[in-house]
C-alpha atoms as a PDB file:
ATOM      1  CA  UNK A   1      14.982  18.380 -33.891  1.00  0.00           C
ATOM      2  CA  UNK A   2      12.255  16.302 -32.665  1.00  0.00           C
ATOM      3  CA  UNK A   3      10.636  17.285 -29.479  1.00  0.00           C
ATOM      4  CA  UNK A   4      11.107  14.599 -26.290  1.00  0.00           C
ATOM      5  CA  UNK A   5       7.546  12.804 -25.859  1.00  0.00           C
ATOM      6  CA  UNK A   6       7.138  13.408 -22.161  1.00  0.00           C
ATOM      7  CA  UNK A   7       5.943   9.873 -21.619  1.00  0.00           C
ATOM      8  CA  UNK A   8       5.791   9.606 -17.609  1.00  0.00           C
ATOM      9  CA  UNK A   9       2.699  12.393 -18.156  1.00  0.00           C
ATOM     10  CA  UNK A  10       0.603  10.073 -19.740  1.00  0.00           C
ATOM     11  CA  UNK A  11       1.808   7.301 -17.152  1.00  0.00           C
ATOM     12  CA  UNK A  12       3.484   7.758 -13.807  1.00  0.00           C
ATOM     13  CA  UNK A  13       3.176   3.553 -13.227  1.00  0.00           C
ATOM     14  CA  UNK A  14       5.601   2.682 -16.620  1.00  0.00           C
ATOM     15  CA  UNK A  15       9.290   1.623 -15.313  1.00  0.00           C
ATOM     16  CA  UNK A  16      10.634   0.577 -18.940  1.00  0.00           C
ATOM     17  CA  UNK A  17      10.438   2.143 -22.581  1.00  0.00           C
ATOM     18  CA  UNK A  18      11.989   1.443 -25.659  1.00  0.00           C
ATOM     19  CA  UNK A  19      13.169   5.058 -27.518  1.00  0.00           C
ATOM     20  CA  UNK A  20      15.425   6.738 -30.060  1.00  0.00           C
ATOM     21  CA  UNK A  21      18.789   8.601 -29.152  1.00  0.00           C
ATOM     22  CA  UNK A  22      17.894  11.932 -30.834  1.00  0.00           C
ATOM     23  CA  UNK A  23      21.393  13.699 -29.788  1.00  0.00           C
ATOM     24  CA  UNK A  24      24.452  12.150 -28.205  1.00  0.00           C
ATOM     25  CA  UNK A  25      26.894  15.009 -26.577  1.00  0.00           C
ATOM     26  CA  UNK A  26      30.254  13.521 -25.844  1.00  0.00           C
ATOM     27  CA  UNK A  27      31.492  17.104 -24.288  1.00  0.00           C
ATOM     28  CA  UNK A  28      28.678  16.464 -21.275  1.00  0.00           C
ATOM     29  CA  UNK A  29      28.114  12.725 -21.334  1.00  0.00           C
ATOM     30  CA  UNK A  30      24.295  13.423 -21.988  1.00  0.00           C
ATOM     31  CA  UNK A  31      22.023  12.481 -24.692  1.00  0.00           C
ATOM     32  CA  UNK A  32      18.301  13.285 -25.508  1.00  0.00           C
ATOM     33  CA  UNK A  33      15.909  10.925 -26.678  1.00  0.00           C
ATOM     34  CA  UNK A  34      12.283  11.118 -28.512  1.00  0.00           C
ATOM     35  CA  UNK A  35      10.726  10.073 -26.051  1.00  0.00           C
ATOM     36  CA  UNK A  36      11.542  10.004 -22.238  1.00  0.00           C
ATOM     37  CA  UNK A  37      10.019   8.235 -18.732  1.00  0.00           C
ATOM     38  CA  UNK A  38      12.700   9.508 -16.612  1.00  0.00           C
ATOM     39  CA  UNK A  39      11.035  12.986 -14.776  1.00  0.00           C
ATOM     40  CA  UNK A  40      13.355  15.834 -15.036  1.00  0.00           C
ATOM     41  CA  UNK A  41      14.120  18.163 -11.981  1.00  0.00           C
ATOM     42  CA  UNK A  42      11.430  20.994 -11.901  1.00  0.00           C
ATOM     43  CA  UNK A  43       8.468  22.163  -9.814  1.00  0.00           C
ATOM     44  CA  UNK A  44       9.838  21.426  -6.532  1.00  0.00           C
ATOM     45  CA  UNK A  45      10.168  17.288  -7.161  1.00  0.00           C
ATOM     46  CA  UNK A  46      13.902  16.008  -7.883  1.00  0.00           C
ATOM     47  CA  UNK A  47      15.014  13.823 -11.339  1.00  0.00           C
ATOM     48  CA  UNK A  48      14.760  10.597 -11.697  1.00  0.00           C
ATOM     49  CA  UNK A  49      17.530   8.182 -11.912  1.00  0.00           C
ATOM     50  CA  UNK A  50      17.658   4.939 -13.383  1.00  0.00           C
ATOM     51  CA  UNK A  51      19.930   3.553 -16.675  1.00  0.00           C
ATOM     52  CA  UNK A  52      19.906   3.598 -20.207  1.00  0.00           C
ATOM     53  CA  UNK A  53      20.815   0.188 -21.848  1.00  0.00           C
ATOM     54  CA  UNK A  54      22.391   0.258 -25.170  1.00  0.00           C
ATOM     55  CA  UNK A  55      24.606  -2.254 -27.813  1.00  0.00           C
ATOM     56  CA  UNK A  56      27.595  -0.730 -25.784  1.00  0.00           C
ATOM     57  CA  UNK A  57      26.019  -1.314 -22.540  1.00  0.00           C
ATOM     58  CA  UNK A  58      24.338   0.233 -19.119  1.00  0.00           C
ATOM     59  CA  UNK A  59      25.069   3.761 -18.542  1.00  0.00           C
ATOM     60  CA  UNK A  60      23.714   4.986 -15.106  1.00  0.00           C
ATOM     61  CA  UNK A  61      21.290   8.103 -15.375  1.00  0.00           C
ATOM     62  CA  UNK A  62      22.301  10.620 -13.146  1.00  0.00           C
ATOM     63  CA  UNK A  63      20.800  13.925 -13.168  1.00  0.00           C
ATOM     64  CA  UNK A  64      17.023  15.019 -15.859  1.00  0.00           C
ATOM     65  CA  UNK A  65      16.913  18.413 -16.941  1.00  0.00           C
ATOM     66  CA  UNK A  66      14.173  19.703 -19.266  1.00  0.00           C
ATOM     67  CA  UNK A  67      15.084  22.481 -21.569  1.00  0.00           C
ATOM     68  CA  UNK A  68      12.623  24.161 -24.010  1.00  0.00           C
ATOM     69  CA  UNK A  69      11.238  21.067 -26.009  1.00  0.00           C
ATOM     70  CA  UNK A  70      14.083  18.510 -25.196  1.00  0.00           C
ATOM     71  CA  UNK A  71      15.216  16.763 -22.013  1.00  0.00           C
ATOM     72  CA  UNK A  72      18.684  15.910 -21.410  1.00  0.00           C
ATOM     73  CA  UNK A  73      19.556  12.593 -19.530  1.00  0.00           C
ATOM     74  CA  UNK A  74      23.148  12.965 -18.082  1.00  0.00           C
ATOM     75  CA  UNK A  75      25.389   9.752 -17.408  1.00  0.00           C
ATOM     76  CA  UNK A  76      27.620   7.891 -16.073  1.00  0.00           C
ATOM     77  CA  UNK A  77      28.585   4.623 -18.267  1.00  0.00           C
ATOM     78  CA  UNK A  78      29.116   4.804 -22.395  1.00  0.00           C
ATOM     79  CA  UNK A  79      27.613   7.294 -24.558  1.00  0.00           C
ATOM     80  CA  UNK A  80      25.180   5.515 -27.063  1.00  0.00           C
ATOM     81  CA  UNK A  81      25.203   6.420 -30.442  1.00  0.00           C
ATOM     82  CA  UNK A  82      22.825   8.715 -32.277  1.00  0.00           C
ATOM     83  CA  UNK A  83      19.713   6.704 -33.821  1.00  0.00           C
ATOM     84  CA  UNK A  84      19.803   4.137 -31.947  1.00  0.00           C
ATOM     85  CA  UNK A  85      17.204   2.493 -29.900  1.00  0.00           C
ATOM     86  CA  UNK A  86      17.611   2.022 -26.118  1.00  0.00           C
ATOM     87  CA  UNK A  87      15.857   0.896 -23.224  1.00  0.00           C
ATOM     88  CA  UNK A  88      14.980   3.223 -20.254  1.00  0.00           C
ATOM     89  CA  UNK A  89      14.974   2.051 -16.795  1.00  0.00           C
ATOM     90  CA  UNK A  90      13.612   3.830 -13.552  1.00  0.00           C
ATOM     91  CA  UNK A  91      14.679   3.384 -10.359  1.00  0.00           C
ATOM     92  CA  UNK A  92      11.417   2.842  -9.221  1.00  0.00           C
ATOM     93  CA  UNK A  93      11.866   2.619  -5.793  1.00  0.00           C
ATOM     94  CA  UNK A  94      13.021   6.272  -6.305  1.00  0.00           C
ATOM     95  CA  UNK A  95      10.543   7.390  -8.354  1.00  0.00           C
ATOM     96  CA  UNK A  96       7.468   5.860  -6.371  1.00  0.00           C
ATOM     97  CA  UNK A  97       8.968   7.757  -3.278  1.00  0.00           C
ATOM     98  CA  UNK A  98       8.516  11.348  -4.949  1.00  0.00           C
ATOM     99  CA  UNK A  99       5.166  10.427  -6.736  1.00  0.00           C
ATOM    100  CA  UNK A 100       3.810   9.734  -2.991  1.00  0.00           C
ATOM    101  CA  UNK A 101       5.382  12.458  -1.730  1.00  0.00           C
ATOM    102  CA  UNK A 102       4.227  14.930  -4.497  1.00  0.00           C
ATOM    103  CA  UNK A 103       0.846  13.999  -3.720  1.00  0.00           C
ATOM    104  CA  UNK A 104       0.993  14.029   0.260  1.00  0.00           C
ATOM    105  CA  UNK A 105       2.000  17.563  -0.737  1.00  0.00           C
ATOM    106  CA  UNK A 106      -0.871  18.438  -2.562  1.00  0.00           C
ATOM    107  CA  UNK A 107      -2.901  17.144   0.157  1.00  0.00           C
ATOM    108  CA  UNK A 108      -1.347  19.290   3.004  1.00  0.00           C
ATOM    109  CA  UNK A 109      -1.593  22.348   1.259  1.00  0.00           C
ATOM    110  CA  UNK A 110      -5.529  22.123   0.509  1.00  0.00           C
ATOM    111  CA  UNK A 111      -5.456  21.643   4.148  1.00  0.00           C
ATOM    112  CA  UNK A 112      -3.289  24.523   5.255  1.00  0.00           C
ATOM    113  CA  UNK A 113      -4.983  26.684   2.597  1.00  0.00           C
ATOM    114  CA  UNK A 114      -8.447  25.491   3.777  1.00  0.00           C
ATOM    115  CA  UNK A 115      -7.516  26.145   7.540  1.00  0.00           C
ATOM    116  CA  UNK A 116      -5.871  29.212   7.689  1.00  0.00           C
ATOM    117  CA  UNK A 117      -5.837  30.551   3.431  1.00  0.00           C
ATOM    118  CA  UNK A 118      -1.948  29.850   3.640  1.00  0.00           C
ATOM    119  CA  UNK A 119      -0.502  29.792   0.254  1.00  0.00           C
ATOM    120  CA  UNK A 120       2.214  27.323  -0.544  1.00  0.00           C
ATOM    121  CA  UNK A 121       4.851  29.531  -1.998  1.00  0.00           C
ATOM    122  CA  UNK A 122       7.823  26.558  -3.026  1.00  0.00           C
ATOM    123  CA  UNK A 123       8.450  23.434  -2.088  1.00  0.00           C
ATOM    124  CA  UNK A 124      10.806  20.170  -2.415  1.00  0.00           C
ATOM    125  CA  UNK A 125       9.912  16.570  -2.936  1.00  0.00           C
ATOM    126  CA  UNK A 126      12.440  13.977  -1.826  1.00  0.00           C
ATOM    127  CA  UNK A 127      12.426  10.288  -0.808  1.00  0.00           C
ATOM    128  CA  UNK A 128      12.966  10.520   2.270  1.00  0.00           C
ATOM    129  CA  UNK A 129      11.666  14.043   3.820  1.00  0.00           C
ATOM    130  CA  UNK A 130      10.026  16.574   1.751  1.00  0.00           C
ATOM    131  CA  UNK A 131       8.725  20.314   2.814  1.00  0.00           C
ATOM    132  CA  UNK A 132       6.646  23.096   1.949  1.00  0.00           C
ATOM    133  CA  UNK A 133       6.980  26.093   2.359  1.00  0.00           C
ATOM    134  CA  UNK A 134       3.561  28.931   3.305  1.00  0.00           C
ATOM    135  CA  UNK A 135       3.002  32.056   2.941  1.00  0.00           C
ATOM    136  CA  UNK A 136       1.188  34.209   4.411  1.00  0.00           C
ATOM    137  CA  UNK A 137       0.853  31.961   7.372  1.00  0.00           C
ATOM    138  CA  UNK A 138       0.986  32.275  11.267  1.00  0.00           C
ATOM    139  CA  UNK A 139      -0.112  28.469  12.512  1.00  0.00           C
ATOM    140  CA  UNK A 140       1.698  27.150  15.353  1.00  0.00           C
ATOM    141  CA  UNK A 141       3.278  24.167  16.661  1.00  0.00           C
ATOM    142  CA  UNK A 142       0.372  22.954  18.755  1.00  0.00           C
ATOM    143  CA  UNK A 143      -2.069  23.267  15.879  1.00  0.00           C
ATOM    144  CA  UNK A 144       0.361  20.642  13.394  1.00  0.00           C
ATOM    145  CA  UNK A 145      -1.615  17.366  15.160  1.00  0.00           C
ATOM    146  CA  UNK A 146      -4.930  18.704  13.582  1.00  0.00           C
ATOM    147  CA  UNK A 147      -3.399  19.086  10.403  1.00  0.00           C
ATOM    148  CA  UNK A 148      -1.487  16.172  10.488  1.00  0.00           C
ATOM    149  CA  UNK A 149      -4.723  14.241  11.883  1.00  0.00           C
ATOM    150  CA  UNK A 150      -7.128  15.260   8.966  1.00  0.00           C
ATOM    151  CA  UNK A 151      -3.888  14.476   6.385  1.00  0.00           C
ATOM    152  CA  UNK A 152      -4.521  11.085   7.651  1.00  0.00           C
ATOM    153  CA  UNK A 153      -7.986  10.829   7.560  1.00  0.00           C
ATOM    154  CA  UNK A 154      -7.900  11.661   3.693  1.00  0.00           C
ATOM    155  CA  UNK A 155      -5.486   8.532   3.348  1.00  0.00           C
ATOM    156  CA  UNK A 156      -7.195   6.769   4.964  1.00  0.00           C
ATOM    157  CA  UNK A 157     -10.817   7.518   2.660  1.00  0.00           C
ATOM    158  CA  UNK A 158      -8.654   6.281   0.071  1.00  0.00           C
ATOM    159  CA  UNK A 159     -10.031   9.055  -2.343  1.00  0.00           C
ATOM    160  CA  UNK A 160      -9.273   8.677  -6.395  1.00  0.00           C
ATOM    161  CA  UNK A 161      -5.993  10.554  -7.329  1.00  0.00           C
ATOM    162  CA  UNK A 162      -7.217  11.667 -11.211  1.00  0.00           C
ATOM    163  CA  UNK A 163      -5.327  13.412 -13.921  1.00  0.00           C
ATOM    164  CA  UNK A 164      -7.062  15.523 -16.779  1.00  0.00           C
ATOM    165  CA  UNK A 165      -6.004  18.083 -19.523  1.00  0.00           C
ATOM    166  CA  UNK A 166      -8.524  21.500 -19.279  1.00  0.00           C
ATOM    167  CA  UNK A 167      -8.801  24.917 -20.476  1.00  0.00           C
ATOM    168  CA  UNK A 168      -7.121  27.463 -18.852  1.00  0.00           C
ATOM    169  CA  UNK A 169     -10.613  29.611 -18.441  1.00  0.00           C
ATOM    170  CA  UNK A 170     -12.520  26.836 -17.043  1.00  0.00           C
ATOM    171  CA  UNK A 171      -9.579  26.112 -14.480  1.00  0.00           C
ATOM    172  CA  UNK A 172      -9.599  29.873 -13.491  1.00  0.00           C
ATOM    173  CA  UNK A 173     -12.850  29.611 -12.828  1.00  0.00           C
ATOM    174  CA  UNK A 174     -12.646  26.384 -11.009  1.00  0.00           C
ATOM    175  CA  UNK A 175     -10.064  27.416  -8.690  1.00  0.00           C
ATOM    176  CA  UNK A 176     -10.734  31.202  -8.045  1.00  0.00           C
ATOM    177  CA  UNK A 177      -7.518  33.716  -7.405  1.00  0.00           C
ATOM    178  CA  UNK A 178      -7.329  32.300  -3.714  1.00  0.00           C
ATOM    179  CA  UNK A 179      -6.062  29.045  -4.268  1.00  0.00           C
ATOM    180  CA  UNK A 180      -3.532  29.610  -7.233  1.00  0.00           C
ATOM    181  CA  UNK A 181      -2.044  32.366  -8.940  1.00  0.00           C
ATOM    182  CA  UNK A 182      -2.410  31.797 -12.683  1.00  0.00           C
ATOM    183  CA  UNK A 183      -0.940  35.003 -13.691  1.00  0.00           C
ATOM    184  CA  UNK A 184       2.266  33.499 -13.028  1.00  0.00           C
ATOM    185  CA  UNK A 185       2.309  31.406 -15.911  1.00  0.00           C
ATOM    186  CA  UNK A 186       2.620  32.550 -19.564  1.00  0.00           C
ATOM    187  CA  UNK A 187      -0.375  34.012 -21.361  1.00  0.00           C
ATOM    188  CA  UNK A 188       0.441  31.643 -24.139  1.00  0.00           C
ATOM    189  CA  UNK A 189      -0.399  28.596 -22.275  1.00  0.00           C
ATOM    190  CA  UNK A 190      -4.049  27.944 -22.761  1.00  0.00           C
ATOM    191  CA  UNK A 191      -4.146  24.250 -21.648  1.00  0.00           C
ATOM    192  CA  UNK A 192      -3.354  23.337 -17.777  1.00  0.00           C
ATOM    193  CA  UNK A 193      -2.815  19.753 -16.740  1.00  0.00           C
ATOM    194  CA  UNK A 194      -4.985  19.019 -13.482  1.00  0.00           C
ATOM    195  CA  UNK A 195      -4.060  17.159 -10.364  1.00  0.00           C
ATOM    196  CA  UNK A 196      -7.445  16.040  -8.687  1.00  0.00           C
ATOM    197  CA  UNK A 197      -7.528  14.415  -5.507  1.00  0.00           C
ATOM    198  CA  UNK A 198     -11.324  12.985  -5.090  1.00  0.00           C
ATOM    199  CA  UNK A 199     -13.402  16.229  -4.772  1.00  0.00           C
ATOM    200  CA  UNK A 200     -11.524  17.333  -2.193  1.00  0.00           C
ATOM    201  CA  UNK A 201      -8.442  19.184  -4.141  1.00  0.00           C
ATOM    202  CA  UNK A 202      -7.931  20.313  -8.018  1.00  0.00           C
ATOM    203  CA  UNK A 203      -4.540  22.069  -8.610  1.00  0.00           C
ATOM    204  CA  UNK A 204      -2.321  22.183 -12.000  1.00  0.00           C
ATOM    205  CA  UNK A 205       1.237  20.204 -11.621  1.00  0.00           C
ATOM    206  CA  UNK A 206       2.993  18.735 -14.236  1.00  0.00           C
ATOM    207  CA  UNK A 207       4.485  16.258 -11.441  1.00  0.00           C
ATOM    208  CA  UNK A 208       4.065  12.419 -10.967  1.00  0.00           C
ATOM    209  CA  UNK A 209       1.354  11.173  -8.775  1.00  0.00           C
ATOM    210  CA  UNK A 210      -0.353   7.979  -7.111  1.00  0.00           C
ATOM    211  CA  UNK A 211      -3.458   6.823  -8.247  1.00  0.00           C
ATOM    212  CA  UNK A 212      -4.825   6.882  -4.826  1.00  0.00           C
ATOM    213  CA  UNK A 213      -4.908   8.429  -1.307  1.00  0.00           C
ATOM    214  CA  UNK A 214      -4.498   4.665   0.135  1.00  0.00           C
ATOM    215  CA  UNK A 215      -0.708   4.665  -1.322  1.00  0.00           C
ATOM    216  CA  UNK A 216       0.557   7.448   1.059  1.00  0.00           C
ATOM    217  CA  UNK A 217      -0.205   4.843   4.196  1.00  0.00           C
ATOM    218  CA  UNK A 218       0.490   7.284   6.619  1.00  0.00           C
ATOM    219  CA  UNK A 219       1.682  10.528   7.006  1.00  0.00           C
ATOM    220  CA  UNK A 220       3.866  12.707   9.965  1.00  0.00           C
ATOM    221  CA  UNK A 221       4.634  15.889   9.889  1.00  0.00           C
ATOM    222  CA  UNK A 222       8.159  16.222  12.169  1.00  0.00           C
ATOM    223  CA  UNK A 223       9.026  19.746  11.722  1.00  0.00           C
ATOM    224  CA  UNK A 224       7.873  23.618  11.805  1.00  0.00           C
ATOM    225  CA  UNK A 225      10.541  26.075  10.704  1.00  0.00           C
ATOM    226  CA  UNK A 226       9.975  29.563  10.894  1.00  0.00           C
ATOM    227  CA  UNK A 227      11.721  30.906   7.423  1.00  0.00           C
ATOM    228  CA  UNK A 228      10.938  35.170   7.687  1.00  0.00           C
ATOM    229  CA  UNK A 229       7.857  37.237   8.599  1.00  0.00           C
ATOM    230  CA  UNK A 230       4.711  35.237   8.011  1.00  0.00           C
ATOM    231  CA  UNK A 231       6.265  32.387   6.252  1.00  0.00           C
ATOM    232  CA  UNK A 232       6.783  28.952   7.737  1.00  0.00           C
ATOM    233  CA  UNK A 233       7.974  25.602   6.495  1.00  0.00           C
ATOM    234  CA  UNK A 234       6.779  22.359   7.236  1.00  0.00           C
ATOM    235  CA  UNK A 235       8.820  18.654   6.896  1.00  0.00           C
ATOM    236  CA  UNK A 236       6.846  15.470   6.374  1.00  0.00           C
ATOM    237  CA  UNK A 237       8.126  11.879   5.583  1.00  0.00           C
ATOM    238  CA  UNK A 238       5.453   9.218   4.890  1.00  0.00           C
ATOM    239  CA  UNK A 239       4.982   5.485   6.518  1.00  0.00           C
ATOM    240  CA  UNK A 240       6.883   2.768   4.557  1.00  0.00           C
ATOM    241  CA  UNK A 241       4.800   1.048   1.552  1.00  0.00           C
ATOM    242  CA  UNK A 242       4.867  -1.969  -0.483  1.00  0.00           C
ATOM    243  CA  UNK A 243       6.072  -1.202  -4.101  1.00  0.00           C
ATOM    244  CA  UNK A 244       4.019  -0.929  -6.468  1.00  0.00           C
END
């Protein structure tokens, strides 16, 4: 079968597409398509959600999951027929949410890691509140207004949020062992997609992002959680924006 075109890599900003039903599985209410802008769940940011609109009509898109080359889109709402051509629709509201917050993310930890060489070691991207999670990392409640303060300052710069393809080697030697771990990932990948933020940060993520620092308007962070020996999680939610 066809591989699903991951579409929303190439552009974070497209709401709508026109694509072709691939597979249509009655037993789970889920189909896969050839090409897809919805974001499945993965890397610490949630699905998207949105609808499919068919000849039989809208079926609500409730839960992405990517497996191997394909992506299933489960519903709610008629099943449309193999071969035929629908329209995807984000909720964008949704999605612009976790593409600020995915990038506010990136952001904090280049400060963390710059500050104190705390890892992030997971974290979760919602609409609302998101958190990461460092380790090794000892910073305290009375140094979060610093953190929070140069977070701001970044925004504020309104630096260039950039996406390239590179070469593994050149990336390794870009980043160094401190910042990321690229042992992690599977020999076989030679090609990293790159997440830069100005000249400030460069970090691999296969996530959705703004185009620009600007777009977070403001960031707080409300919460330090101690979660085990040397590991600590931190909540932010960003100021309200206007939609894109």
């Amino acid at each position: 079968m066809t591989k699903t075109e991951l579409i929303y890599l190439e552009d974070s900003y497209l709401k709508e597409a026109e694509v072709t039903v691939l597979e249509a599985n009655k037993a789970r209410n889920s189909v896969i398509l050839d090409g897809t802008i919805f974001y499945p769940e993965g890397g610490g940011q949630s699905s998207d959600k949105g609808r499919i609109d068919s000849a039989l009509g809208s079926s609500m898109v409730i839960h992405v999951a990517k497996q191997g080359n394909h992506v299933y889109h489960y519903l709610e709402g008629p099943l449309p027929s193999e071969g035929e051509e629908v329209t995807l629709r984000l909720d964008w509201v949704r999605r612009y949410d976790h593409m600020r917050m995915h990038t506010a993310q990136h952001l904090l930890s280049r400060i963390i890691f710059d500050k104190y060489g705390a890892r992030t070691a997971g974290n979760q991207i919602h609409a609302e509140a998101s958190h990461i999670d460092f380790a090794p990392a000892t910073f305290q409640s009375e140094e979060l207004p610093a953190i929070e303060a140069e977070a701001n300052r970044l925004i504020e710069e309104d630096h260039p949020v950039t996406i390239t393809v590179v070469d593994r080697e050149e990336l390794e030697k870009e980043m160094g062992a401190d910042r990321s771990d690229l042992s992690r990932l599977p020999s076989s990948i030679k090609r990293l997609r790159m997440v830069r933020i100005g000249k400030f940060d460069a970090y691999p993520c296969a996530g959705t992002h703004v185009h620009s620092t600007s777009e977070l308007v403001q960031l707080k962070i409300t919460k330090r959680k101690s979660k085990g020996k040397e590991r600590i999680r931190i909540t932010y939610q960003l100021a309200p924006h206007k939609i894109k």
